[in-house]
Protein backbone atom coordinates (compact mmCIF):
# COMPACT_ATOMS: atom_id res chain seq x y z
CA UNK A 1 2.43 14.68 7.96
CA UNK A 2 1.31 11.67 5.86
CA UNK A 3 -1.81 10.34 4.50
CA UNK A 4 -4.76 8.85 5.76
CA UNK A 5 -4.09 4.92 6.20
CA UNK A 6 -5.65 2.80 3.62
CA UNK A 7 -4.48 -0.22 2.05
CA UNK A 8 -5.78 0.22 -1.48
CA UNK A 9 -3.63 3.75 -2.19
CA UNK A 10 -0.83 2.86 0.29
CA UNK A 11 -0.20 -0.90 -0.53
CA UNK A 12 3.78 -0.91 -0.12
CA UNK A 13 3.72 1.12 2.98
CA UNK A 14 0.09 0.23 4.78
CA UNK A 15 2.26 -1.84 7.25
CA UNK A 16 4.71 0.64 8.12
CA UNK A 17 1.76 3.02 8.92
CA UNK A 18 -0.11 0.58 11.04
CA UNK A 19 2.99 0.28 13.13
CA UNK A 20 3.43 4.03 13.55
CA UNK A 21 -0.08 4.11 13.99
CA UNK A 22 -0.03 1.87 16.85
CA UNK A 23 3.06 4.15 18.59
CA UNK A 24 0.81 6.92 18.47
CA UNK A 25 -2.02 4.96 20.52
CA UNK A 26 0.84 3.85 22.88
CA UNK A 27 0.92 6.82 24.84
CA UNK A 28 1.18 10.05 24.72
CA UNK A 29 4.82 10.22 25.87
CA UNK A 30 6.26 8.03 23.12
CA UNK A 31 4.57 10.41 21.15
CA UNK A 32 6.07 13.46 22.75
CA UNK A 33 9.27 12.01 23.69
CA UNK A 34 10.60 11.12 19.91
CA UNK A 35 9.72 7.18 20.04
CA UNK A 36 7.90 6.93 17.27
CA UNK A 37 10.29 9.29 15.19
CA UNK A 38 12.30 6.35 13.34
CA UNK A 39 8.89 4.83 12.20
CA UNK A 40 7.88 8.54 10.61
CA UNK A 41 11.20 8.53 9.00
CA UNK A 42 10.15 4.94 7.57
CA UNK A 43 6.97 6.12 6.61
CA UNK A 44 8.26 9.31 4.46
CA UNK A 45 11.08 7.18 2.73
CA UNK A 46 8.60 4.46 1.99
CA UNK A 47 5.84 7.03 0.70
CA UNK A 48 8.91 9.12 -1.65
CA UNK A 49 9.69 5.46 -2.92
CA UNK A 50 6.38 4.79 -3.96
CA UNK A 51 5.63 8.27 -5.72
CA UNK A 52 8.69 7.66 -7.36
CA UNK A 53 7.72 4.43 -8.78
CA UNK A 54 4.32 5.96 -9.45
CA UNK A 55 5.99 8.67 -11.53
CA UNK A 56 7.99 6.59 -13.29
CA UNK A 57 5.00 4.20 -14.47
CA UNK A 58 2.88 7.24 -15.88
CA UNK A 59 4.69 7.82 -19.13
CA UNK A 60 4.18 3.81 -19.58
CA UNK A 61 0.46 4.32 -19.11
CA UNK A 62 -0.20 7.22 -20.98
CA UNK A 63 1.57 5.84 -23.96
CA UNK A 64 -0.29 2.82 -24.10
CA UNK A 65 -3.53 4.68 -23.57
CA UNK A 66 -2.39 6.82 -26.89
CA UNK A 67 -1.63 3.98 -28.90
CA UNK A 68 -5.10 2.50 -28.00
CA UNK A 69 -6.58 5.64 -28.85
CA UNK A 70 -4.75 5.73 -32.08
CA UNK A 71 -5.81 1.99 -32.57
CA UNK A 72 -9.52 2.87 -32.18
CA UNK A 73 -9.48 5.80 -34.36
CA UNK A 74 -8.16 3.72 -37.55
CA UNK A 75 -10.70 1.67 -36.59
CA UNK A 76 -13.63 4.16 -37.39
């Protein structure tokens, strides 16, 4: 199961949910048949790519926030 659709949290993959989205709303027997299975698989892969690259930028942030909190403290 993924996420809600929005465009500000998802904004690599808000396309590729719209489209599986819209396969949904097609009809019920692309949904029941498998139709829309390849666009879930696109969906998961692009979602794993993006909390991987997420992930990866944390450390980035949270040493920067240090540093500026280390900054402000000489400061005082």
């Amino acid at each position: 199961m993924h996420p809600p659709i929005s465009a500000h949290k998802h904004p690599d993959c808000y396309e590729i949910m719209q489209e599986l989205e819209k396969c949904h709303k097609s009809g019920f027997f692309n949904y029941f048949l498998g139709k829309c299975n390849n666009l879930k698989k696109d969906v998961v892969q692009c979602l794993s790519k993006e909390r991987l690259k997420q992930q990866r930028a944390k450390p980035k942030k949270k040493k920067e926030k240090r540093q500026n909190a280390e900054i402000s403290k000489e400061d005082q």
